[in-house]
C-alpha atoms as a PDB file:
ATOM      1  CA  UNK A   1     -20.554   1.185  -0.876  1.00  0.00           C
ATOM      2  CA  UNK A   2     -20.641  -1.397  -3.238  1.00  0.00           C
ATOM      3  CA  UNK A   3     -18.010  -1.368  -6.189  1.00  0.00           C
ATOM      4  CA  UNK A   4     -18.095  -3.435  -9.314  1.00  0.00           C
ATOM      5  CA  UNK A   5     -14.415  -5.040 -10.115  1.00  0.00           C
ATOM      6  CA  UNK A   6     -15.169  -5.968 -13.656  1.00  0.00           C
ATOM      7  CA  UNK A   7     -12.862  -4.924 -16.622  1.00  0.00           C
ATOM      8  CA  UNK A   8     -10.402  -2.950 -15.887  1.00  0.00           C
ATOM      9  CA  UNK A   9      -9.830   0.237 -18.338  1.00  0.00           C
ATOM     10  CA  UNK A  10      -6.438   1.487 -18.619  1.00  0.00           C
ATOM     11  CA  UNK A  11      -5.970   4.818 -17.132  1.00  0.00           C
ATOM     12  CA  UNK A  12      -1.948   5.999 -17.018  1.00  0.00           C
ATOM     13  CA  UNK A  13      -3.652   8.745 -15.036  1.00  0.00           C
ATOM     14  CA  UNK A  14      -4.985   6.840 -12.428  1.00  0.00           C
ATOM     15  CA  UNK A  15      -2.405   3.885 -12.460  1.00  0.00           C
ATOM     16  CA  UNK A  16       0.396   6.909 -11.720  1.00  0.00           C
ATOM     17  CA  UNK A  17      -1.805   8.558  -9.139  1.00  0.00           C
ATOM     18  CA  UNK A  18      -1.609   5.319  -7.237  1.00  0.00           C
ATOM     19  CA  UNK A  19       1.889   4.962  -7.886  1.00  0.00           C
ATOM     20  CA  UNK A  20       3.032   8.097  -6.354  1.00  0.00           C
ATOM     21  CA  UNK A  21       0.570   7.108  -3.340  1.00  0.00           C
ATOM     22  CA  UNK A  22       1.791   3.994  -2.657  1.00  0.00           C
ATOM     23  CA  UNK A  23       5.302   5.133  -2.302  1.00  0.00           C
ATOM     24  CA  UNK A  24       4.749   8.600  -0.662  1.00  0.00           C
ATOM     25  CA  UNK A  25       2.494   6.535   2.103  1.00  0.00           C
ATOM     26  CA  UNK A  26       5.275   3.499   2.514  1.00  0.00           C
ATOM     27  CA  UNK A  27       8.325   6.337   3.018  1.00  0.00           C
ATOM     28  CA  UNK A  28       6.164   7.980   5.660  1.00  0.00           C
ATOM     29  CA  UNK A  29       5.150   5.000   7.476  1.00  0.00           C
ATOM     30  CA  UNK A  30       8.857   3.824   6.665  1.00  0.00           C
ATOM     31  CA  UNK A  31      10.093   6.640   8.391  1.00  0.00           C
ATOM     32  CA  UNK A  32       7.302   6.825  11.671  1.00  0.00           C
ATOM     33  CA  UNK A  33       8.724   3.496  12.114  1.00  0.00           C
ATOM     34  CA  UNK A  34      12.125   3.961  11.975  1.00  0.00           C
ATOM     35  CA  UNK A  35      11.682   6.780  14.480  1.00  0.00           C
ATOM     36  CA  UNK A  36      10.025   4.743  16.671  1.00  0.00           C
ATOM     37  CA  UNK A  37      12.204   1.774  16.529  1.00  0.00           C
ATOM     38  CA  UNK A  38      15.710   3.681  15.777  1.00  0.00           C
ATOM     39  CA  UNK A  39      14.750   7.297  17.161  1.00  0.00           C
ATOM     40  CA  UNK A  40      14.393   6.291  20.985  1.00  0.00           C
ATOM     41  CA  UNK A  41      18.215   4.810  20.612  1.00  0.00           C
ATOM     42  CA  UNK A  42      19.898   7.725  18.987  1.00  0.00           C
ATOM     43  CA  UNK A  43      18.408  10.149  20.548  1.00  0.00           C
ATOM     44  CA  UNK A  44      16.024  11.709  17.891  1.00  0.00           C
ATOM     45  CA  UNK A  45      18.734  12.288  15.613  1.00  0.00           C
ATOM     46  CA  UNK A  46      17.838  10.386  12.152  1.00  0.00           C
ATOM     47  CA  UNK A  47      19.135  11.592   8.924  1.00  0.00           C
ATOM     48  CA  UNK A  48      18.070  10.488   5.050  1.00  0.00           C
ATOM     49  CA  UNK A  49      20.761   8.124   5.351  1.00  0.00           C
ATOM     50  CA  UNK A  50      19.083   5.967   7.909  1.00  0.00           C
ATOM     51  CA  UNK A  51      16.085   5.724   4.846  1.00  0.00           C
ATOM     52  CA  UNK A  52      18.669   5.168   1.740  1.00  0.00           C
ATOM     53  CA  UNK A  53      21.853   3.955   2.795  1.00  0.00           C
ATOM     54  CA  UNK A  54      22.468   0.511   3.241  1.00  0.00           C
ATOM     55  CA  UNK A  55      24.998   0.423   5.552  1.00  0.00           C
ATOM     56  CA  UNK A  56      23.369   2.064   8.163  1.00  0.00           C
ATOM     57  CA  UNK A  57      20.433  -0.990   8.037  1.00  0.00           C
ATOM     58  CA  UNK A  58      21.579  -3.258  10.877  1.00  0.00           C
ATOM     59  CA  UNK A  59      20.165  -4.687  13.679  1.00  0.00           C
ATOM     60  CA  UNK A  60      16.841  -5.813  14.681  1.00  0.00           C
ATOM     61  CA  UNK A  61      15.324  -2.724  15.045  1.00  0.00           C
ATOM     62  CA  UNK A  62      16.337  -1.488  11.473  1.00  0.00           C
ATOM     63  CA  UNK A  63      14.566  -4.856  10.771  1.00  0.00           C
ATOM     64  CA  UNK A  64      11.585  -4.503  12.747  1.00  0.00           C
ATOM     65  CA  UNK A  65      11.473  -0.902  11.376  1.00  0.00           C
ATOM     66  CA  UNK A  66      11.032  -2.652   8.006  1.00  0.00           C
ATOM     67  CA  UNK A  67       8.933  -5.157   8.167  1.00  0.00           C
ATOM     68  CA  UNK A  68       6.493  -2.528  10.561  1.00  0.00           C
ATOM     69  CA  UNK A  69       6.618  -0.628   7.349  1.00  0.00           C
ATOM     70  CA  UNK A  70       5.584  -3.204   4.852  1.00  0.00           C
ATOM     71  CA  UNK A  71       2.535  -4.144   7.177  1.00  0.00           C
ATOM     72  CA  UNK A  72       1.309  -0.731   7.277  1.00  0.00           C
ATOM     73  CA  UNK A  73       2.205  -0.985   3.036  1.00  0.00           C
ATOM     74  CA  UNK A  74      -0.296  -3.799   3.267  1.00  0.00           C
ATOM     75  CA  UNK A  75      -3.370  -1.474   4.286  1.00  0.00           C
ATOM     76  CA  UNK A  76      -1.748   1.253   2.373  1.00  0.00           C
ATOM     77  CA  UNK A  77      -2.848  -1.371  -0.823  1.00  0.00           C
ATOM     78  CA  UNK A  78      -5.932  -2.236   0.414  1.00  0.00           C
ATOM     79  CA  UNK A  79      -7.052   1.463   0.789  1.00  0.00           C
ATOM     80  CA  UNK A  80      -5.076   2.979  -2.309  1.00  0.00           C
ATOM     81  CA  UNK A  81      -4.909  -0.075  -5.144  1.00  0.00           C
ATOM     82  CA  UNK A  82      -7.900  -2.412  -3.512  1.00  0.00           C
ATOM     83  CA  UNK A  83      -7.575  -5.088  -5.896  1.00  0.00           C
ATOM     84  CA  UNK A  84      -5.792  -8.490  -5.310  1.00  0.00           C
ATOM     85  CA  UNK A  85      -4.295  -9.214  -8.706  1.00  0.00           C
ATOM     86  CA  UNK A  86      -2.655  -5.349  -8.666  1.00  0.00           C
ATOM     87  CA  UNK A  87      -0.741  -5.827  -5.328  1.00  0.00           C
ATOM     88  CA  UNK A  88       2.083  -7.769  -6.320  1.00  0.00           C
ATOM     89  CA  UNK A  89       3.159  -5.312  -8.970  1.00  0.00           C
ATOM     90  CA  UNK A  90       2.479  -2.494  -7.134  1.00  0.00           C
ATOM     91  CA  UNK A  91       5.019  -3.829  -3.905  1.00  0.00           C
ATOM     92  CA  UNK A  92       7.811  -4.775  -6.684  1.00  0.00           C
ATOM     93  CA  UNK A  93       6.866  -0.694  -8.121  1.00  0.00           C
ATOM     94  CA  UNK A  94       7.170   0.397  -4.662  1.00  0.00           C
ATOM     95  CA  UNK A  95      10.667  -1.518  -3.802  1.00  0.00           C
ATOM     96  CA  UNK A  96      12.087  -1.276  -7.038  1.00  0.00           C
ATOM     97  CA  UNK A  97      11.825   2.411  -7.023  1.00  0.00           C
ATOM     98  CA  UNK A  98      13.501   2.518  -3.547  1.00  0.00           C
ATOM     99  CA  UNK A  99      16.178   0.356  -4.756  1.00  0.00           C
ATOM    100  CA  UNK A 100      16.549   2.826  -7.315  1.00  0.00           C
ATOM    101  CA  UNK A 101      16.824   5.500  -4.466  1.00  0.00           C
ATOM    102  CA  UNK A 102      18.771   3.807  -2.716  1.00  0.00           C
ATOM    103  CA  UNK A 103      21.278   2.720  -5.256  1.00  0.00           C
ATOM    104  CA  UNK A 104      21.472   6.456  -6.193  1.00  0.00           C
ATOM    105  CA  UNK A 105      22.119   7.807  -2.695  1.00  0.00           C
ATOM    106  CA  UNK A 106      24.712   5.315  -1.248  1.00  0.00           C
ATOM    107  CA  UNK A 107      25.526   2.922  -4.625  1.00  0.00           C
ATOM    108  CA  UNK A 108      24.423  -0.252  -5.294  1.00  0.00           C
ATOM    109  CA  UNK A 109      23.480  -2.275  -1.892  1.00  0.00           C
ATOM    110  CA  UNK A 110      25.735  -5.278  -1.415  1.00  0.00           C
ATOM    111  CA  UNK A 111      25.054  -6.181   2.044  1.00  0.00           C
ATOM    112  CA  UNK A 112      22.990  -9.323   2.193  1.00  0.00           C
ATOM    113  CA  UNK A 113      21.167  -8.190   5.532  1.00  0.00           C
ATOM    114  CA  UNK A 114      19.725  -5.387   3.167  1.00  0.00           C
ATOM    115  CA  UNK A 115      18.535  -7.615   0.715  1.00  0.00           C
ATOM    116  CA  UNK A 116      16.683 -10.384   2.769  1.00  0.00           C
ATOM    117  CA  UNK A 117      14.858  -7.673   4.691  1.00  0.00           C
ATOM    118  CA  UNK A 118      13.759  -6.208   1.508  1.00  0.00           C
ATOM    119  CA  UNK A 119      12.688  -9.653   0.229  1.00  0.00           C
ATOM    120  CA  UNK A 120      10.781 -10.557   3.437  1.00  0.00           C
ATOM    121  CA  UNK A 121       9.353  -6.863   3.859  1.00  0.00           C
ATOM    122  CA  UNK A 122       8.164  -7.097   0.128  1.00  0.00           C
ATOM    123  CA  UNK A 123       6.551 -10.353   0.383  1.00  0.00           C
ATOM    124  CA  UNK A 124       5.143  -9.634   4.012  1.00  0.00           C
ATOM    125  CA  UNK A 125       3.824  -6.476   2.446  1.00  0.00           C
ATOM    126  CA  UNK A 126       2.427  -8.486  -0.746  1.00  0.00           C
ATOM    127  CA  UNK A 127       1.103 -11.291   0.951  1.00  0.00           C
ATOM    128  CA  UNK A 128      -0.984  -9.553   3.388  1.00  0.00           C
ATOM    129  CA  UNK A 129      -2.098  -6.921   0.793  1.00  0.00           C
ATOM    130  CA  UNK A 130      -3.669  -9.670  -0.979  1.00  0.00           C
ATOM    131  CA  UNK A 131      -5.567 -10.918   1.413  1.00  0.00           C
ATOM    132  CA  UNK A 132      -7.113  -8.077   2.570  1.00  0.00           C
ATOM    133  CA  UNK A 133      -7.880  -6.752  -0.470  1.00  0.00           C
ATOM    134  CA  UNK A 134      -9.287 -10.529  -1.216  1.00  0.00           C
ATOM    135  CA  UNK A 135     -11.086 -10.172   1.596  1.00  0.00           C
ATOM    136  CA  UNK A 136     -12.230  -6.748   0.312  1.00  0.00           C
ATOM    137  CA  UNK A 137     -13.314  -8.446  -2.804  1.00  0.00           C
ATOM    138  CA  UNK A 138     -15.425 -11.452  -1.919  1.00  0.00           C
ATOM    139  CA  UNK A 139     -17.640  -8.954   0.346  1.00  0.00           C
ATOM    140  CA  UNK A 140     -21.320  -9.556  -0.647  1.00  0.00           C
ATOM    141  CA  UNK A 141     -22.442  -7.260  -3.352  1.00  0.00           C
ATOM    142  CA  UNK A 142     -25.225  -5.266  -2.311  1.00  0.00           C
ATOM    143  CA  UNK A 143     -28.446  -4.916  -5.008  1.00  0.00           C
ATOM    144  CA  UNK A 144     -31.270  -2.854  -4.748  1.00  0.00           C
ATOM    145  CA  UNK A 145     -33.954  -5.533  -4.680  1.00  0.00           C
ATOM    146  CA  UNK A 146     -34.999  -6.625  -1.455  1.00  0.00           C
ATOM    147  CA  UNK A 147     -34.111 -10.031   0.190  1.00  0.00           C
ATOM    148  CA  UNK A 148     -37.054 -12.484   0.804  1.00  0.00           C
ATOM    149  CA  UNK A 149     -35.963 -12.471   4.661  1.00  0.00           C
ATOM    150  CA  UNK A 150     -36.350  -8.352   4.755  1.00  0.00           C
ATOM    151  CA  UNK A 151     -39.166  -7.913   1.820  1.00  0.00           C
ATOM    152  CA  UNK A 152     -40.998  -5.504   3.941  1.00  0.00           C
ATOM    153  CA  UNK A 153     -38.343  -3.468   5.202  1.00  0.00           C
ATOM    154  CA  UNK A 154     -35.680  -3.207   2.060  1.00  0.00           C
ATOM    155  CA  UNK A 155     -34.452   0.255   1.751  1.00  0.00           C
ATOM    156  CA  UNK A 156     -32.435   0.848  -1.910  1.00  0.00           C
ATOM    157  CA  UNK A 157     -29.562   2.929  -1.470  1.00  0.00           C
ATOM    158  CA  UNK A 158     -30.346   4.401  -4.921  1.00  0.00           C
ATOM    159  CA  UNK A 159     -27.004   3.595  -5.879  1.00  0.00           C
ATOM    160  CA  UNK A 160     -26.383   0.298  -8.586  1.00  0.00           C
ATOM    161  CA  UNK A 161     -22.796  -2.106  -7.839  1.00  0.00           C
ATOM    162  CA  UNK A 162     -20.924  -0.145 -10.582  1.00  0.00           C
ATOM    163  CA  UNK A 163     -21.508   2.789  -9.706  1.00  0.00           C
ATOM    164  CA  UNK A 164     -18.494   4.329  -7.774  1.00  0.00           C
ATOM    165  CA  UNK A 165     -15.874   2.919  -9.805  1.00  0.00           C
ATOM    166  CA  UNK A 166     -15.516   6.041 -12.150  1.00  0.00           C
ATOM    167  CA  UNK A 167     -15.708   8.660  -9.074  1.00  0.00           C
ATOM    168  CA  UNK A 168     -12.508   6.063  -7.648  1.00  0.00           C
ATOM    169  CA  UNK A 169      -9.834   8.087 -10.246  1.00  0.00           C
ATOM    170  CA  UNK A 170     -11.551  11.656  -9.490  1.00  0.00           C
ATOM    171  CA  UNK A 171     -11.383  10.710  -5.305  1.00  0.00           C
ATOM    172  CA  UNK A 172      -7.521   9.831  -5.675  1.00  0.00           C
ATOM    173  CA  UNK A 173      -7.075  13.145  -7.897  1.00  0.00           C
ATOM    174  CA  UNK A 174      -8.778  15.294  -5.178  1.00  0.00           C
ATOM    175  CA  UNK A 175      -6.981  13.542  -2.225  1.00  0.00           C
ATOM    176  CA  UNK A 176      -3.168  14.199  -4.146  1.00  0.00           C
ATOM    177  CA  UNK A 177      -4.608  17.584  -4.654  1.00  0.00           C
ATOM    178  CA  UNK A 178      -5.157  18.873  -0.986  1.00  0.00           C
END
């Protein structure tokens, strides 16, 4: 599964697709964790304005809730944006557009609480991104010649390091699609 990160070509097509991902996957893990951290206290009951309203973010639970979420965000840009150098601008995407929300459902957020655990969710969610996609990233490249310690027994998967990285738009296109 080896994939070439060379040049990257601009694609609006795929850049959006991954948009879209990223922020549909970080509400729903949002959300399974404010169930799980919130839910069990109120009884079940959680409304949108638990998500967008930032008065109703207090405590440590709202705050575990978060940063919960941007860990989960972190695998959510290894497995969706996979390269290092995209993950910073795709967590400021990701919390700029729920600022937007946000400032659209309950006006602009003034409560400091609100702001440092967006700052600390975003660069929790940034920081570990990075790494694992960096980790993702310095993973040996497989080739199709054979080593000198397994000459005799090399199989060749058939398929070279770049290819893959055309099929990555049309996999993201058939996933949204489903």
């Amino acid at each position: 599964m080896g994939q070439f990160y060379g040049t990257s070509i601009w694609d609006p097509v795929l850049i959006l697709a991954q948009i879209v991902s990223v922020q549909c996957l970080f509400y729903l893990s949002l959300c399974t964790a404010l169930y799980l951290f919130l839910g069990t206290s109120t009884g079940g009951a959680l409304t949108v304005e638990v998500l967008f309203d930032y008065r109703k973010l207090v405590g440590a639970f709202s705050f575990a809730a978060f940063l919960t979420s941007a860990l989960a965000g972190s695998l959510i840009l290894y497995f969706v944006v996979e390269r290092t150098k995209k993950c910073l601008d795709f967590t400021c995407t990701c919390y700029l557009l729920h600022l937007v929300f946000c400032w659209g459902y309950g006006g602009f957020p003034l409560s400091l609480a609100w702001w440092v655990t967006i700052g600390v969710s975003a660069a929790c969610m940034t920081l570990v991104g990075e790494s694992l996609c960096m980790k993702k990233e310095l993973r040996d490249i497989p080739t199709a010649l054979p080593t000198r310690a397994s000459r005799g027994s090399a199989q060749t998967s058939g398929r070279g390091p770049a290819e893959g990285t055309g099929n990555k738009r049309q996999r993201l296109i058939n996933f949204l699609g489903r």
